[in-house]
N, C-alpha and C. Protein backbone atom coordinates (compact mmCIF):
# COMPACT_ATOMS: atom_id res chain seq x y z
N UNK A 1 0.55 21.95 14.14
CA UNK A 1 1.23 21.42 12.98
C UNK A 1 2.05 20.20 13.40
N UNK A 2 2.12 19.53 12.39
CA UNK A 2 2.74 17.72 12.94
C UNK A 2 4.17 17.94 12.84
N UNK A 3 5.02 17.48 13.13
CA UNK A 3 6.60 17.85 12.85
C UNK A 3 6.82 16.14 12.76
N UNK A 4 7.60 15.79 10.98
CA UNK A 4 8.48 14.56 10.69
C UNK A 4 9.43 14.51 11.15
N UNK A 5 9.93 13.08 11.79
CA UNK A 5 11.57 13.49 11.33
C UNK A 5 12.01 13.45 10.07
N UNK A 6 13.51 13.35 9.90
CA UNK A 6 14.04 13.39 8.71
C UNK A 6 13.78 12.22 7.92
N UNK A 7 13.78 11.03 8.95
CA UNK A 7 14.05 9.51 8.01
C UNK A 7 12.59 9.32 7.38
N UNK A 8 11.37 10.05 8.10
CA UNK A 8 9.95 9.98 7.60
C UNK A 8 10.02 10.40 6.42
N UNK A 9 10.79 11.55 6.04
CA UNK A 9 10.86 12.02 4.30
C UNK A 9 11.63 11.39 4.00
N UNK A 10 12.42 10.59 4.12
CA UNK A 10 13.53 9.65 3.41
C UNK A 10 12.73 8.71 2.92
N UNK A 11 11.96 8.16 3.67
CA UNK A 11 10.80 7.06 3.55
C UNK A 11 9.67 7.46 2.76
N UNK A 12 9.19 8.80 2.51
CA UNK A 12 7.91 9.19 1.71
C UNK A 12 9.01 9.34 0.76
N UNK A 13 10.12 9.46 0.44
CA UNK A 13 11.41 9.89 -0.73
C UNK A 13 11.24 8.81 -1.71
N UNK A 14 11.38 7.46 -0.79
CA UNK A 14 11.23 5.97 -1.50
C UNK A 14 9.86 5.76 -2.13
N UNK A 15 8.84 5.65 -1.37
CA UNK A 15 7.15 5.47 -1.90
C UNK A 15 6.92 6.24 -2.87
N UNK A 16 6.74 7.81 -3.08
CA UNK A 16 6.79 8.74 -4.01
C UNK A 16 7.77 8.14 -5.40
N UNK A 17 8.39 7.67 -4.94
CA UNK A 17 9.96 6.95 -6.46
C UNK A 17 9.23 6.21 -7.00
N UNK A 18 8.65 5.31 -6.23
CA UNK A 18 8.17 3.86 -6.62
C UNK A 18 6.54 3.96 -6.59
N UNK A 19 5.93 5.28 -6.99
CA UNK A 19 4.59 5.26 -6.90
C UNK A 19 3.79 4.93 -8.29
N UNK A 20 3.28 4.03 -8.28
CA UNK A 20 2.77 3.97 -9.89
C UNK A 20 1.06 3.95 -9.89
N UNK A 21 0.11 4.50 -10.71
CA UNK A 21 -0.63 4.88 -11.25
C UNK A 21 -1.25 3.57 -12.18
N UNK A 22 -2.52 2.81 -11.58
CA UNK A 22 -3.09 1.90 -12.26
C UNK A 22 -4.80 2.57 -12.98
N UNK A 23 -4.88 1.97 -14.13
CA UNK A 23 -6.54 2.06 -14.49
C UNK A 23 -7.14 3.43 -14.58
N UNK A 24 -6.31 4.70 -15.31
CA UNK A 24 -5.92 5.29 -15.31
C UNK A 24 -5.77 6.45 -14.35
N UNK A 25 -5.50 6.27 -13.68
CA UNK A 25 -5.24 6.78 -12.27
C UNK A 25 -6.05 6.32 -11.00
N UNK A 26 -7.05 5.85 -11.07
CA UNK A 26 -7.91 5.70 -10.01
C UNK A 26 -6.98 4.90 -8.74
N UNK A 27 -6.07 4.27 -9.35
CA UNK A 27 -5.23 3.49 -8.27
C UNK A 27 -4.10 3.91 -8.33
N UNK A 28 -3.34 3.84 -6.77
CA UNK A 28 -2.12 4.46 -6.46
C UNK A 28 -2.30 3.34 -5.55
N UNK A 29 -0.24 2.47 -5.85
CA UNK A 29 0.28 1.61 -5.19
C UNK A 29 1.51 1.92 -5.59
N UNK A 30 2.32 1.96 -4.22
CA UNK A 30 3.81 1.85 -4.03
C UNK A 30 4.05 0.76 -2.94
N UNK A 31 5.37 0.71 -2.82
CA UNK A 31 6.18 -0.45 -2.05
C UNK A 31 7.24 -0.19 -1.19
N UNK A 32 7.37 -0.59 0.07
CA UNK A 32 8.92 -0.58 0.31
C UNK A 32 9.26 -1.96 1.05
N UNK A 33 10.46 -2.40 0.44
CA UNK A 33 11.03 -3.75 1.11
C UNK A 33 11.36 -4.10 2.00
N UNK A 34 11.97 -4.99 2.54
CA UNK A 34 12.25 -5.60 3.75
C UNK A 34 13.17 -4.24 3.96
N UNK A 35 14.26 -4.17 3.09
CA UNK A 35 15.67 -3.36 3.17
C UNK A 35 15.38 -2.17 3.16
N UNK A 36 14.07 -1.49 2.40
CA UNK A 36 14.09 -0.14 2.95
C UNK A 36 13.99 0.22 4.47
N UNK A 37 12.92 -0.64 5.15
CA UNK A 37 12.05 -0.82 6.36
C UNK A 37 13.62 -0.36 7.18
N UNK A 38 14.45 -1.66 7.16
CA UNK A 38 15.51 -1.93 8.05
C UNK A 38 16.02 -0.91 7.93
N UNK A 39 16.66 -0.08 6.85
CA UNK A 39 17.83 1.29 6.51
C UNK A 39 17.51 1.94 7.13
N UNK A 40 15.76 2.38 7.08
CA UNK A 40 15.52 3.85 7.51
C UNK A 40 14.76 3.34 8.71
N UNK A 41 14.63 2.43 9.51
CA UNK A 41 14.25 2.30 10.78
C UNK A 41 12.82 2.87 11.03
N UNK A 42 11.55 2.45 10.58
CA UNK A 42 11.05 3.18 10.37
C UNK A 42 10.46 1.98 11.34
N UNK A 43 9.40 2.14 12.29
CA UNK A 43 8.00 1.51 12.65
C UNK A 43 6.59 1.27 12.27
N UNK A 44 6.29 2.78 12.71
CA UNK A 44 4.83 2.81 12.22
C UNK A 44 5.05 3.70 10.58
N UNK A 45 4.13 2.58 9.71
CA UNK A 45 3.96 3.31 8.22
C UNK A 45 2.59 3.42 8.18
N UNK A 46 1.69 4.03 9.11
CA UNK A 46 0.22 3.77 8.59
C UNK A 46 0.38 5.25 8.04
N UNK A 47 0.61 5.89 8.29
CA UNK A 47 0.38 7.71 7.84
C UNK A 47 0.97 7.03 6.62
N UNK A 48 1.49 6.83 5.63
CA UNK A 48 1.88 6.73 4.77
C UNK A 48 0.90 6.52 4.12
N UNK A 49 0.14 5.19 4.22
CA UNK A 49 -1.05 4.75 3.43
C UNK A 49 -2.03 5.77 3.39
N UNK A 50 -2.39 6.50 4.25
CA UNK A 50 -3.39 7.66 3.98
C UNK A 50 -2.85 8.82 2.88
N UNK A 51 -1.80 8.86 2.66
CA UNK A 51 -1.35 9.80 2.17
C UNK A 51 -1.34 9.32 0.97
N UNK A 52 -1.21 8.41 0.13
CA UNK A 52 -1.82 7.68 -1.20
C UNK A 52 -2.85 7.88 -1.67
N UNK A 53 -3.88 7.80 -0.95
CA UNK A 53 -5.33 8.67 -0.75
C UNK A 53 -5.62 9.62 -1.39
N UNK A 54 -4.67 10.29 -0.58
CA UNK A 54 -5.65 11.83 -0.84
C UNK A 54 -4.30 12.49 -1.96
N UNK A 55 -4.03 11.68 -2.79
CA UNK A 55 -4.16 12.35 -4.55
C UNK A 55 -5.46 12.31 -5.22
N UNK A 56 -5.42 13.42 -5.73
CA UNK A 56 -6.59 13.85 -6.29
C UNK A 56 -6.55 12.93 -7.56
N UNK A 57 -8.31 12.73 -7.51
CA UNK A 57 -8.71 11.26 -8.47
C UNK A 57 -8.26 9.58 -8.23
N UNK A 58 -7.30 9.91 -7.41
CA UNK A 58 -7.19 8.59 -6.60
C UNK A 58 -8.72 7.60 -5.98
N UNK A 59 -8.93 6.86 -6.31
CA UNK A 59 -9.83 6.07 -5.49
C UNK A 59 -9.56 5.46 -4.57
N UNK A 60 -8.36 4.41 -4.66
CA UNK A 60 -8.00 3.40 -4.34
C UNK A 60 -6.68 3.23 -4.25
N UNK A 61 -5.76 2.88 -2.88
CA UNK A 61 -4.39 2.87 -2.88
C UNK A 61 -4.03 1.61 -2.28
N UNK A 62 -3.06 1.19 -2.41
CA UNK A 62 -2.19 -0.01 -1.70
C UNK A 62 -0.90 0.42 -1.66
N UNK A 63 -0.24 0.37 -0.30
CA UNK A 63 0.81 0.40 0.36
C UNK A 63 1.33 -0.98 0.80
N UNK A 64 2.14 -1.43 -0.18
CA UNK A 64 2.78 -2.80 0.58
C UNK A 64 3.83 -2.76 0.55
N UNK A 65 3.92 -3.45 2.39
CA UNK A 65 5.20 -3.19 2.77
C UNK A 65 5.61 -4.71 3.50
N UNK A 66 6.89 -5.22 2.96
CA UNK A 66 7.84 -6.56 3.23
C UNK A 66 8.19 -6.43 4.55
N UNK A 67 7.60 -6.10 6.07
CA UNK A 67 8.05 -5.30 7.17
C UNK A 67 8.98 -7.17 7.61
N UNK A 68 8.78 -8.42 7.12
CA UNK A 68 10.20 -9.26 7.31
C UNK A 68 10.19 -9.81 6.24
N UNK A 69 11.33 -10.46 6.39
CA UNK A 69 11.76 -11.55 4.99
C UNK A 69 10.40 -12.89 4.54
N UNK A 70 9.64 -11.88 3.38
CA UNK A 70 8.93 -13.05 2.84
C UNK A 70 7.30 -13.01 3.56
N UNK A 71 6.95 -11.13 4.19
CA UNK A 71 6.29 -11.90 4.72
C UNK A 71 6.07 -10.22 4.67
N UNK A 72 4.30 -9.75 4.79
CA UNK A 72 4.10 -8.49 3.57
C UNK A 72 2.70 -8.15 4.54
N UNK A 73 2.92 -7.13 4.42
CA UNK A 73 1.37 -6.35 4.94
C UNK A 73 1.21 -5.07 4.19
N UNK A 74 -0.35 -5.30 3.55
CA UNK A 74 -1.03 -5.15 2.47
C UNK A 74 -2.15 -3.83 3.32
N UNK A 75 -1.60 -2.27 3.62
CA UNK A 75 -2.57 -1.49 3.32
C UNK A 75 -3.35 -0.44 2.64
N UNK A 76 -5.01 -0.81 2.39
CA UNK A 76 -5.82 -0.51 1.65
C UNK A 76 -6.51 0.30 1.83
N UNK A 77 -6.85 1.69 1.39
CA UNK A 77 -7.35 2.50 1.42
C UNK A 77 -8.29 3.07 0.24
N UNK A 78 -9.38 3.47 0.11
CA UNK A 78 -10.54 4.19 -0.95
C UNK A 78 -11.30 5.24 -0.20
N UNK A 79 -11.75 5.75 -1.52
CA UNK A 79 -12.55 6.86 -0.97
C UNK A 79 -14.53 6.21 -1.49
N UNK A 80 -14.99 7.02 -1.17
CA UNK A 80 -16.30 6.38 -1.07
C UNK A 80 -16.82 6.70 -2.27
N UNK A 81 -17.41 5.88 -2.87
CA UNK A 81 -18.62 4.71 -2.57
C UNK A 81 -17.68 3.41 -2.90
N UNK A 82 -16.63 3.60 -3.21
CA UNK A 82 -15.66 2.64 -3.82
C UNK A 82 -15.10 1.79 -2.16
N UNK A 83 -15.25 0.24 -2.05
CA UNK A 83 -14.96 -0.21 -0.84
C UNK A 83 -13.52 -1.45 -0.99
N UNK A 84 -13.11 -1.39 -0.18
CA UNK A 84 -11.67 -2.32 -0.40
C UNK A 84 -11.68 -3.79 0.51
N UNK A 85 -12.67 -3.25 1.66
CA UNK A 85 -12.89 -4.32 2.78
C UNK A 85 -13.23 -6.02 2.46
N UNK A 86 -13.95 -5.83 1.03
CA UNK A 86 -14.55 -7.71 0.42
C UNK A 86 -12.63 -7.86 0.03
N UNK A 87 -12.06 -7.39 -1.04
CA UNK A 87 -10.31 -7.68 -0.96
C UNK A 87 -9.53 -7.63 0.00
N UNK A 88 -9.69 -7.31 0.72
CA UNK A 88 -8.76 -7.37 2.16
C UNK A 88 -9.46 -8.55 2.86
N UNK A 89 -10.80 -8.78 2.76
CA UNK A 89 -10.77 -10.10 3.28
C UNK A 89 -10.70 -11.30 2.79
N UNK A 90 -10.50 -11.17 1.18
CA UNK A 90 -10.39 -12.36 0.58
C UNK A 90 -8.66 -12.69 0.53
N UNK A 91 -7.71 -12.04 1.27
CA UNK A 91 -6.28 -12.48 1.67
C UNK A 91 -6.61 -12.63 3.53
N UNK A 92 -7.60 -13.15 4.10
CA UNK A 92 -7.85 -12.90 5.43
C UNK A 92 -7.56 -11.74 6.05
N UNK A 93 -7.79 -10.73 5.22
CA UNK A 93 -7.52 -9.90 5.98
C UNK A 93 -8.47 -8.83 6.29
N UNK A 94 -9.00 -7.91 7.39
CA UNK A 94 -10.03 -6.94 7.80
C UNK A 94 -9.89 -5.57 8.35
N UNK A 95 -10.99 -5.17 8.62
CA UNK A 95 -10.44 -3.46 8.78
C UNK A 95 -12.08 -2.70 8.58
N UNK A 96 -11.45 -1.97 8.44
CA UNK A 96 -13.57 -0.81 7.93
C UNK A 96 -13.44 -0.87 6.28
N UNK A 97 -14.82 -0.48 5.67
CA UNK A 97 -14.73 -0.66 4.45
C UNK A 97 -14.13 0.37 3.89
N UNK A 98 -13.49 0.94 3.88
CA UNK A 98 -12.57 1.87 3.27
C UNK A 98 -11.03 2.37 3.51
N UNK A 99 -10.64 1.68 4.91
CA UNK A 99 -9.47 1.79 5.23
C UNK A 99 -9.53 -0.01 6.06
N UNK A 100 -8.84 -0.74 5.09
CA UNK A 100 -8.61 -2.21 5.56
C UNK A 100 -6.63 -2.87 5.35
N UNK A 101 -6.71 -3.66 5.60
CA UNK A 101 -5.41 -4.57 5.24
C UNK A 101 -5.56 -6.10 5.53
N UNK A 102 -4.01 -6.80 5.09
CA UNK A 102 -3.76 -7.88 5.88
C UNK A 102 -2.06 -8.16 5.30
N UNK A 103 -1.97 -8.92 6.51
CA UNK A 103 -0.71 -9.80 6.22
C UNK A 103 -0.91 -11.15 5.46
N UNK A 104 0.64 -11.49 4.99
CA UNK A 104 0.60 -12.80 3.95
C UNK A 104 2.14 -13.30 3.98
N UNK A 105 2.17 -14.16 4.08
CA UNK A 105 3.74 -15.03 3.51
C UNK A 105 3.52 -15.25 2.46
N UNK A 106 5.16 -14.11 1.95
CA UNK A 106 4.81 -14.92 0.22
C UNK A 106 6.51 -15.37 -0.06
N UNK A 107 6.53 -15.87 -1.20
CA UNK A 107 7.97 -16.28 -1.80
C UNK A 107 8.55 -15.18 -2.05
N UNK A 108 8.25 -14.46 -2.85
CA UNK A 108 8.98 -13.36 -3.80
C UNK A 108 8.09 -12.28 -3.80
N UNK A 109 9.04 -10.88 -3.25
CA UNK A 109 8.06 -9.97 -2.80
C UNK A 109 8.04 -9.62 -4.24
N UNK A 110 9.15 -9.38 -5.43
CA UNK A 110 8.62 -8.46 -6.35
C UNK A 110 7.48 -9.03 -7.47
N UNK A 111 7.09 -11.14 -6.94
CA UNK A 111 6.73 -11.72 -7.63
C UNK A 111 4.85 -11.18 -7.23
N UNK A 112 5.00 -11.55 -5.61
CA UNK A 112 4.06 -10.48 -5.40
C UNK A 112 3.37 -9.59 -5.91
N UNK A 113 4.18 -8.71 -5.89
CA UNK A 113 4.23 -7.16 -6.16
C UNK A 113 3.33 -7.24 -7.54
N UNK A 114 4.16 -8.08 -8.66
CA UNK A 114 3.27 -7.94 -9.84
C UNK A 114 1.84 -8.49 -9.81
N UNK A 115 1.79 -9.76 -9.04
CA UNK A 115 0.43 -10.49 -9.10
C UNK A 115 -0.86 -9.36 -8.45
N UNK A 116 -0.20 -8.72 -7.52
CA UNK A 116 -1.08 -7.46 -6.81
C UNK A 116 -1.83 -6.62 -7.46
N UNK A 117 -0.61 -6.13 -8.41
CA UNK A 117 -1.19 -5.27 -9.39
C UNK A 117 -2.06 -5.89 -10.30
N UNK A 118 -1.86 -6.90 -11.00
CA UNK A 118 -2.91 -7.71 -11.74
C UNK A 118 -4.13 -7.72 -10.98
N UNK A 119 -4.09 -8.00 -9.49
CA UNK A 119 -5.57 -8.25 -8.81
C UNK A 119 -6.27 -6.69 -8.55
N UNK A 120 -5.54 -6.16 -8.47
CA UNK A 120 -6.22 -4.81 -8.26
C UNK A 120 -7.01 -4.15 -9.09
N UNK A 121 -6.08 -4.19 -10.55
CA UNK A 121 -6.90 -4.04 -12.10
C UNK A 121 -7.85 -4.65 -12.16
N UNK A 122 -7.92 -6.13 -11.70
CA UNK A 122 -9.09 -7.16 -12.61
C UNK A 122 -10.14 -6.35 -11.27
N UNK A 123 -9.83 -6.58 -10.29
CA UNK A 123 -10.65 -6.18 -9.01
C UNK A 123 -11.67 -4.97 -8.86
N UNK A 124 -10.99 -4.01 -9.55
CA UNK A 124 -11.47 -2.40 -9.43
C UNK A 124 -11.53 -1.56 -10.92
N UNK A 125 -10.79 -2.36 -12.07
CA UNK A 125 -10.32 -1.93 -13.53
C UNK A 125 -11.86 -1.82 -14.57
N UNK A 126 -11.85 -1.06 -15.42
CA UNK A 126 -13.02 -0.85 -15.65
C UNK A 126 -13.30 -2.19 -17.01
């Protein structure tokens, strides 16, 4: 059995808050900011992104996270036959076709944040 620490559920506390439900469910994307990152000292967030996943009827998740000021890494996860790898490389970014990412400098993470969601809908939305 895996043992968290505490700040790991502090951190799934935040994502779970901020988890929202696109296209009617098939997509699950949450966020955490520069300032969550820093509070709860967190390093590695890849277990996180898997765990978006595997909600049931989920296809498709995005975990983006502001890990500095202005500057965002984007990971993507699906379940099959559904692939994420052609969008992850059209922000340069790569990975396997079903578990991919990338980084990006942007201006405004929450400006971001919305344009994401727009691409994800038009991207994967029926």
């Amino acid at each position: 059995m895996r043992i968290y620490l505490l700040k790991n559920w502090k951190l799934l506390k935040v994502i779970l808050n901020r988890l929202e439900f696109l296209e009617n469910g098939i997509i699950a994307i949450s966020y955490l900011t520069y300032e969550d990152i820093q509070n709860l000292g967190i390093k590695n967030l890849n277990d996180f992104s898997n765990f978006l996943r595997s909600i049931k009827g989920v296809k498709i998740s995005a975990l983006i996270k502001e890990f500095e000021k202005n500057m965002v890494s984007v990971s993507l996860r699906s379940r099959s036959p559904v692939e994420v790898l052609d969008l992850a490389k059209t922000f340069g970014g790569g990975g396997h076709k079903y578990a991919c990412g990338f980084k990006m400098k942007i201006e405004n993470f929450y400006e971001f944040l919305k344009k994401f969601k727009e691409i994800l809908k038009n991207y994967y939305g029926s």
